[in-house]
Protein backbone atom coordinates (compact mmCIF):
# COMPACT_ATOMS: atom_id res chain seq x y z
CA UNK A 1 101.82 1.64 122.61
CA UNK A 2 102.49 5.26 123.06
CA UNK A 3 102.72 8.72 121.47
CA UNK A 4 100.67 9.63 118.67
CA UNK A 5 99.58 5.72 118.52
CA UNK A 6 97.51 5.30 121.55
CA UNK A 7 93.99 4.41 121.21
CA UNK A 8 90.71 5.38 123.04
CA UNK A 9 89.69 4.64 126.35
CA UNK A 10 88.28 1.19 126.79
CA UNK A 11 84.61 1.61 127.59
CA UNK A 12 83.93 1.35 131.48
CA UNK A 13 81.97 -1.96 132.65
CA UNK A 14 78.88 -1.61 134.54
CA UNK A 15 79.57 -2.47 137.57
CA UNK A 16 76.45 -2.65 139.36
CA UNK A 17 75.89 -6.13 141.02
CA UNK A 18 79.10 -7.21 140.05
CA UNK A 19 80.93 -9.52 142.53
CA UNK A 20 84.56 -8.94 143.03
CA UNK A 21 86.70 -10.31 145.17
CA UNK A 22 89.70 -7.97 146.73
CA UNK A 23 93.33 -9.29 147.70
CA UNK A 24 95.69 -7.12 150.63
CA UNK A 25 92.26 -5.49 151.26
CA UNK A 26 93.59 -3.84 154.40
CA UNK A 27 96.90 -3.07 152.99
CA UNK A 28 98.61 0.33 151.94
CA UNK A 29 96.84 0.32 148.58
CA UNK A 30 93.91 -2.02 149.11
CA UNK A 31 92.07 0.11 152.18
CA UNK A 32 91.44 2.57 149.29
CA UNK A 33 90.52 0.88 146.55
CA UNK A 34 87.42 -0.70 148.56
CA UNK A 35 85.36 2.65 148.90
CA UNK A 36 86.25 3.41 145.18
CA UNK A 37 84.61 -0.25 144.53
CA UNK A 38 81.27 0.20 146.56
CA UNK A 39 81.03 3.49 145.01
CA UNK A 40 80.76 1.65 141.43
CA UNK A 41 78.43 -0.87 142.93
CA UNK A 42 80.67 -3.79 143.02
CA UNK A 43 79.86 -6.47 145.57
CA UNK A 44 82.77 -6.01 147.42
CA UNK A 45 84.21 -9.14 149.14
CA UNK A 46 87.53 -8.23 150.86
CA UNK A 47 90.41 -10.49 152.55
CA UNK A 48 92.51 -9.98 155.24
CA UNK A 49 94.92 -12.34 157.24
CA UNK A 50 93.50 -10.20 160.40
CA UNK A 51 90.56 -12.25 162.69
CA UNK A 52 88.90 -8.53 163.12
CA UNK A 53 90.11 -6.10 160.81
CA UNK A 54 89.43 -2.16 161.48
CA UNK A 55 86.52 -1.19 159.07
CA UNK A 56 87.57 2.59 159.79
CA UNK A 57 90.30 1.56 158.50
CA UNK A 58 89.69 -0.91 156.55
CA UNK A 59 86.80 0.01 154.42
CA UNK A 60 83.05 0.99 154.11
CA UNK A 61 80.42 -1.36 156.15
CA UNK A 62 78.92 -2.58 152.73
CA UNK A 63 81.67 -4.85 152.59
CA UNK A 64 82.12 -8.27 153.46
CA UNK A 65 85.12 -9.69 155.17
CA UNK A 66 86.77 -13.08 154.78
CA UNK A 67 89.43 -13.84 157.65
CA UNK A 68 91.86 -15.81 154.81
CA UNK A 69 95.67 -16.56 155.04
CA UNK A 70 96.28 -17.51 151.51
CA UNK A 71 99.90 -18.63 152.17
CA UNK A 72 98.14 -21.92 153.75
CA UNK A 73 97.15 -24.64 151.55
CA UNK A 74 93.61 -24.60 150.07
CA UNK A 75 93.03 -21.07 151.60
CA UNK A 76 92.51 -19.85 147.83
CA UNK A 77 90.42 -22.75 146.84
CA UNK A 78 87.94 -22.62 149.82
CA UNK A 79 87.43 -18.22 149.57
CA UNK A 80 87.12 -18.38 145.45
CA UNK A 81 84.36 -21.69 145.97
CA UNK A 82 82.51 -19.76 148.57
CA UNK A 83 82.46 -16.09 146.92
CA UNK A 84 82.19 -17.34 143.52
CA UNK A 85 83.13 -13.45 142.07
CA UNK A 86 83.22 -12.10 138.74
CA UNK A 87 86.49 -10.08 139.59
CA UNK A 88 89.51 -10.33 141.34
CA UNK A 89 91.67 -7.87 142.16
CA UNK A 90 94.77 -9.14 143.73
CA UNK A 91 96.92 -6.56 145.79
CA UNK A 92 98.40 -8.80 148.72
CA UNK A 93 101.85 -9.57 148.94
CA UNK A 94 104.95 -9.15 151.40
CA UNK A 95 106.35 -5.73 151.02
CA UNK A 96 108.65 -4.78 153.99
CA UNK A 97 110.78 -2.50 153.76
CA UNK A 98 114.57 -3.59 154.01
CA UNK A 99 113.63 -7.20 152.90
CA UNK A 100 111.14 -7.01 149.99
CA UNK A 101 113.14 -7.11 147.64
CA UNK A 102 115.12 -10.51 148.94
CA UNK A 103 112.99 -12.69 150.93
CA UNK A 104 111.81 -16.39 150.45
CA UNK A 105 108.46 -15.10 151.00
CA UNK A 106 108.22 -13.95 147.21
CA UNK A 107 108.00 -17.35 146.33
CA UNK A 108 105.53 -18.11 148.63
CA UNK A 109 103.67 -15.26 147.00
CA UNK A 110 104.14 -16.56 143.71
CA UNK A 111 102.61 -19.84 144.52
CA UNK A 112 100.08 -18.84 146.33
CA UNK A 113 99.27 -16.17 143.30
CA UNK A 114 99.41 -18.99 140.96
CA UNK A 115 96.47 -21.16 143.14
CA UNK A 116 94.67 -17.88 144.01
CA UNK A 117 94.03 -17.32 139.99
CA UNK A 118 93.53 -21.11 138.87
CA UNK A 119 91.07 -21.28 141.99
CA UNK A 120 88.90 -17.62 141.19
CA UNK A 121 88.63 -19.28 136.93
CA UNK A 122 87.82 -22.68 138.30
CA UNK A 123 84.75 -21.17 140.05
CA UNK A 124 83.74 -18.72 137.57
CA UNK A 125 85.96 -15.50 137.46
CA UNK A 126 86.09 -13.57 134.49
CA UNK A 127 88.34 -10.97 134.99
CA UNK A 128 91.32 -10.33 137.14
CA UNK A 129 93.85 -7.47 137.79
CA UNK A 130 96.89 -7.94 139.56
CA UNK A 131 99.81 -5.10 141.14
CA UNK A 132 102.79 -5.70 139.53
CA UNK A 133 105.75 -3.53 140.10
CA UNK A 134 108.15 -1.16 138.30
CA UNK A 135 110.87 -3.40 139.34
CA UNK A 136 110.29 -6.09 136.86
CA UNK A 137 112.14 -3.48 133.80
CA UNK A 138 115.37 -3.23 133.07
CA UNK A 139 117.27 -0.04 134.04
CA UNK A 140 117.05 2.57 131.27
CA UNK A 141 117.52 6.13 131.41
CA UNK A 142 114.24 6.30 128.93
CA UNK A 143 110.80 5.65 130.04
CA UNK A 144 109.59 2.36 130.98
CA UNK A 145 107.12 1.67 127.95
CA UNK A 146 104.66 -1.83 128.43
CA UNK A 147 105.58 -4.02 125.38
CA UNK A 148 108.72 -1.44 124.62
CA UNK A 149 111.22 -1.76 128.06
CA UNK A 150 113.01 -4.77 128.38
CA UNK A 151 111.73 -7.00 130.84
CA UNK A 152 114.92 -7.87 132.64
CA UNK A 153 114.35 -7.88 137.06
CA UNK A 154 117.64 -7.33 139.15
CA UNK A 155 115.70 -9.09 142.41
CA UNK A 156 113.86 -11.55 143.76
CA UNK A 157 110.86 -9.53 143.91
CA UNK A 158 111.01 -8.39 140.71
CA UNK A 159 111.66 -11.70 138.96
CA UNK A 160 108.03 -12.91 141.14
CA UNK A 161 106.24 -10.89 139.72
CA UNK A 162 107.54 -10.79 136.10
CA UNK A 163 106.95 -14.67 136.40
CA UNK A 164 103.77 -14.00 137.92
CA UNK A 165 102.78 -11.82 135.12
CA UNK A 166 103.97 -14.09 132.38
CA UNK A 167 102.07 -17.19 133.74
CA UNK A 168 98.73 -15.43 134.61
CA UNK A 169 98.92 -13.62 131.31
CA UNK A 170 99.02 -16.65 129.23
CA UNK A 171 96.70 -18.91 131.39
CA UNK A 172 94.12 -15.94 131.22
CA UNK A 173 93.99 -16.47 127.24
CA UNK A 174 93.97 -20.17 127.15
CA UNK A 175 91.25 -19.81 129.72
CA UNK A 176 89.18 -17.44 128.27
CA UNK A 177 89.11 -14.58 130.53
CA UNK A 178 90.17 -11.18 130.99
CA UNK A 179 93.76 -9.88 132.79
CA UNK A 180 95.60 -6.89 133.08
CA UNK A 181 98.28 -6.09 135.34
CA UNK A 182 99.13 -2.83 137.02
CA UNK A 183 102.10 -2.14 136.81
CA UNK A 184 103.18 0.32 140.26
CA UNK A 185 105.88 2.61 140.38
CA UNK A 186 106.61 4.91 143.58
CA UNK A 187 104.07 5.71 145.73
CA UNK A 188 103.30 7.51 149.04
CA UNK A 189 100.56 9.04 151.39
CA UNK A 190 98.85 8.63 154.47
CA UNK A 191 99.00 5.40 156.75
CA UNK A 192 102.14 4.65 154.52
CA UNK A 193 105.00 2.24 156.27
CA UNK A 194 106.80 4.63 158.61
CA UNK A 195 110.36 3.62 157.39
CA UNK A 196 109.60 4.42 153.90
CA UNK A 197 111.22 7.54 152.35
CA UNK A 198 108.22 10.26 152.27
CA UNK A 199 106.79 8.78 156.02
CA UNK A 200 110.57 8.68 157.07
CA UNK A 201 111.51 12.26 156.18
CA UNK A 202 108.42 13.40 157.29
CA UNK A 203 108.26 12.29 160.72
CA UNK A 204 111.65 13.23 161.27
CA UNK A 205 111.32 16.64 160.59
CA UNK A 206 107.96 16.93 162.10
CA UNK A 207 109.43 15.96 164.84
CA UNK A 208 112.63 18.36 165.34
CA UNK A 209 115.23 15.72 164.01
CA UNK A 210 117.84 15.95 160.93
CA UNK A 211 116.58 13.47 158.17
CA UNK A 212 119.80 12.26 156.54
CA UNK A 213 119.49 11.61 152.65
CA UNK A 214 121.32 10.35 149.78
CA UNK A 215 122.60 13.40 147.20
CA UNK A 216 119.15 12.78 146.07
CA UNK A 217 120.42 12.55 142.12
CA UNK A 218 117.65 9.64 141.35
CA UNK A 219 114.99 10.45 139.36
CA UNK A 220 111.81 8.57 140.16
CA UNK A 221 107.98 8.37 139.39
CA UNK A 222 105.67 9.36 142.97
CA UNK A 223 102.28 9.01 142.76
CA UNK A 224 99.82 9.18 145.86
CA UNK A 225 98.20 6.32 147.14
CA UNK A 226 95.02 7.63 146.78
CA UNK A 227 95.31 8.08 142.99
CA UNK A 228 97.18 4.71 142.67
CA UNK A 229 94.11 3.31 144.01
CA UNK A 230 91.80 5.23 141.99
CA UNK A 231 93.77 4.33 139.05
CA UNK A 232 93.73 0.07 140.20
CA UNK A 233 89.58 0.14 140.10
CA UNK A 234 89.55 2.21 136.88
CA UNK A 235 91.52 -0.44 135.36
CA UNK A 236 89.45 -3.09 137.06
CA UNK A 237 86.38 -1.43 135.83
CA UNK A 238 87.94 -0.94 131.77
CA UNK A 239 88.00 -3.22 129.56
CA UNK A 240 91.89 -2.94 128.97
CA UNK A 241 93.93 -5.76 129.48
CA UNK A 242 97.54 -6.39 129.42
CA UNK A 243 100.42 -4.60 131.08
CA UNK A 244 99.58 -1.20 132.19
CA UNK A 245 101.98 1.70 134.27
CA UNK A 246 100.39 2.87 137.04
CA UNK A 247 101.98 6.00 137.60
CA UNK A 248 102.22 9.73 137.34
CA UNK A 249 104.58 9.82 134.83
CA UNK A 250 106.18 12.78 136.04
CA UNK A 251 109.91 12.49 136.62
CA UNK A 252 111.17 13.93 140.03
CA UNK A 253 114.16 13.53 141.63
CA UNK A 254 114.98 12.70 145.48
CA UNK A 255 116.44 15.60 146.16
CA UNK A 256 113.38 17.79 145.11
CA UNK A 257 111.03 15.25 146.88
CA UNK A 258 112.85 15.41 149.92
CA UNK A 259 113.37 19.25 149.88
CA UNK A 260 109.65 19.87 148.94
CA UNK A 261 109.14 18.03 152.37
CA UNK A 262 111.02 20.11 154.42
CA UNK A 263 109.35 23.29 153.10
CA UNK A 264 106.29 21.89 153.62
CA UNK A 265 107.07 21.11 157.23
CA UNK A 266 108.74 24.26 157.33
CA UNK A 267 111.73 22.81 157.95
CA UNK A 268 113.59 22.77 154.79
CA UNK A 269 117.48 22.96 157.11
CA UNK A 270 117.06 19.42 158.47
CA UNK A 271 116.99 17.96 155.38
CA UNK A 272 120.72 16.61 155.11
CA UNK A 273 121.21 15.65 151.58
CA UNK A 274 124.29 13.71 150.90
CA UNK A 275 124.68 12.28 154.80
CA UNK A 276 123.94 8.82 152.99
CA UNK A 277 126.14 6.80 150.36
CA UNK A 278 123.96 5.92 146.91
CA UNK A 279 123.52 2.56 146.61
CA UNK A 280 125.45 0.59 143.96
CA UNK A 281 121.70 -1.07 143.17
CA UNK A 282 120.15 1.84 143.39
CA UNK A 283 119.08 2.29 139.51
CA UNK A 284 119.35 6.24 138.24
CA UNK A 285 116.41 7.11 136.69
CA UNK A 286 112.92 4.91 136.77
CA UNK A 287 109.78 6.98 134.96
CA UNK A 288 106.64 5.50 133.79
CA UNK A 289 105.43 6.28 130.46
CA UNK A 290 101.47 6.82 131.17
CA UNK A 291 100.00 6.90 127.95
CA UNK A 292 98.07 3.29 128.67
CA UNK A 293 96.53 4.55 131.79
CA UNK A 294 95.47 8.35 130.22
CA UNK A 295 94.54 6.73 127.03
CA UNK A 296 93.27 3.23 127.67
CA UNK A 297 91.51 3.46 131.10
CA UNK A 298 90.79 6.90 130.84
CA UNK A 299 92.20 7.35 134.62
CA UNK A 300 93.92 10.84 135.16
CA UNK A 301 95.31 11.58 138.79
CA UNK A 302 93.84 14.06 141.23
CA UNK A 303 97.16 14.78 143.12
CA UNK A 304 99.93 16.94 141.76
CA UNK A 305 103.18 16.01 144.07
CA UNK A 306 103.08 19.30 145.79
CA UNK A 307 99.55 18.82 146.81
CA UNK A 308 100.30 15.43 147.33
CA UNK A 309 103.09 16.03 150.03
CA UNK A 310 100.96 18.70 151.89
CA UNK A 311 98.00 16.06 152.17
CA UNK A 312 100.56 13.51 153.74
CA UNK A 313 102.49 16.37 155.71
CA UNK A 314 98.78 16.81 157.57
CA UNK A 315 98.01 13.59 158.02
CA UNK A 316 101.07 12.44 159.84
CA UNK A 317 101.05 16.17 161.82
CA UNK A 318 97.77 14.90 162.80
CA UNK A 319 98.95 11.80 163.73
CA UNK A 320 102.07 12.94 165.55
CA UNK A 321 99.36 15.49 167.65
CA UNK A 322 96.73 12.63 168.45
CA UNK A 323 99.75 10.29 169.79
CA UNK A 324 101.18 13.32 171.91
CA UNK A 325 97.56 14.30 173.32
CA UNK A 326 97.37 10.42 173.84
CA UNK A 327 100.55 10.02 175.96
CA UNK A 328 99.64 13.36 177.84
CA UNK A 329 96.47 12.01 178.98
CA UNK A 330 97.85 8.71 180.03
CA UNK A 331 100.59 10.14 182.02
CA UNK A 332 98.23 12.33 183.91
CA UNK A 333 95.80 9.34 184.89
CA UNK A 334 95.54 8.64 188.63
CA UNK A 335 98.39 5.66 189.17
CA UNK A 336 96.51 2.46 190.14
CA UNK A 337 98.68 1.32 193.22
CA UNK A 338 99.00 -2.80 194.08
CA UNK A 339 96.73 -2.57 196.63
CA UNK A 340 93.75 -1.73 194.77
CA UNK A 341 95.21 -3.75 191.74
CA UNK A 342 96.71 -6.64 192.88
CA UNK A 343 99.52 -7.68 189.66
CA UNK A 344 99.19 -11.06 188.45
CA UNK A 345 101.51 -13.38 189.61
């Protein structure tokens, strides 16, 4: 639905008390969305495949942590018996960068996806949003509209999660409960994966070096983390269900992304558009249509891009400054010779 046709915002649950249960918790994404939760009162139960994971990093004390792998049989089973949550919001899956879009592991990620959601309704869930991705569309030079574009995935990880999707949203009808699925486009922002395009560029000129681009004719969708996260838990916390675009909706293309980069580092000249070949999969234009989100949830974002970059421009200065004040300090530390500190043999 879009245009003149879109409805009003879904009415925001009361959240208070409510237990919910959070997937990828220490993840790009997740780490965000678990203040935004506590904030709304949830009772925030997170997961992480880590034995300790950072709550400065992680999250707010309030929550509680559940050391899970859910790739191992009955993982999903054993967490959704013991939590018992109202909610699920599931986040985690693999996501390198240079084999997302190919590995095995997406089928692992399916399956586990599929015993994660039968496990949280077996034990009481009652509603449930998942990340999808912009990938599962077909290529169109229009915007990607939920019920309009094609469904029609090019790669592995695409077709997972457009399976994932098709599965969870009939089983959540014959079962009774609520589901929606976020749909992701492009995102960036602090504590992002450094060989991703806005961490790569930006370290690289941050640093002194030439960033070699594509011609930068793509046209894409960026939103920042932070409001991709905002916008996750304000669907969570609607009563919307179905497919939604998470998303800015505001077409940009690499080039200006890239460029806006360099000005912001000040370094617009070692920006070297063109030093890369385009990829033959590399689709031309991918834009959400937002009218779902804005409409529906009600969820608006706080970033514009330019603000956006500057925010992540600081953050990895700041990061590039604590790791050089780091290094400084542990090359000036008195050397510890084998005398007084025997090695181990």
């Amino acid at each position: 639905m879009s245009g003149d046709e879109a409805p009003a915002a879904a009415s925001a649950v009361d959240a208070a008390g409510r237990r919910v249960l959070v997937t990828g918790a220490t993840g790009f994404i997740g780490r965000r969305c678990l203040p935004r939760l506590t904030e709304l009162g949830y009772e925030v139960h997170a997961l992480s495949s880590r034995s300790s994971p950072s709550l400065p990093l992680a999250g707010p004390p309030a929550v509680t942590w559940h050391h899970v792998d859910l790739l191992a049989a009955g993982a999903a089973d054993a967490v959704c018996e013991a939590v018992a949550a109202h909610d699920l919001l599931h986040l985690a899956w693999d996501t390198t960068p240079g084999q997302y879009t190919h590995t095995p592991l997406n089928l692992d990620w399916l399956s586990a996806s599929l015993r994660l959601v039968r496990s949280f309704v077996a034990h009481g869930g009652r509603r449930l949003v998942t990340a999808g991705t912009c990938f599962e569309y077909a290529h169109s030079d229009a915007r990607c509209v939920e019920g309009v574009t094609p469904i029609a995935p090019d790669t592995l990880y695409g077709t997972s999660k457009a399976a994932l999707d098709a599965v969870v949203t009939h089983y959540a009808s014959e079962a009774g409960i609520e589901s929606a699925w976020g749909r992701i486009f492009f995102l960036y922002g602090p504590h992002e994966h450094p060989d991703r395009l806005v961490a790569s560029v930006t370290r690289a000129l941050l640093a002194g070096r030439e960033a070699p681009c594509s011609i930068g004719t793509q046209v894409r969708d960026f939103l920042h983390v932070d409001d991709v996260a905002g916008a996750l838990v304000a669907l969570l916390a609607s009563r919307a269900t179905g497919d939604v675009n998470v998303a800015s909706g505001q077409p940009v293309t690499i080039r200006d992304l890239v460029l806006e980069i360099g000005e912001q580092v000040g370094r617009p000249e070692l920006v070297l558009l063109g030093a890369r070949p385009l990829s033959p999969r590399d689709p031309p234009h991918i834009v959400a249509d937002v009218n779902r989100l804005r409409a529906e949830v009600g969820f608006t974002p706080r970033f514009s891009l330019r603000e956006g970059v500057r925010d992540t421009v600081r953050w990895w200065a700041s990061e590039r400054d604590g790791s050089i004040e780091r290094a400084s300090r542990a090359n000036h530390k008195p050397r510890t010779t084998r005398e007084e500190h025997p090695p181990h043999e």
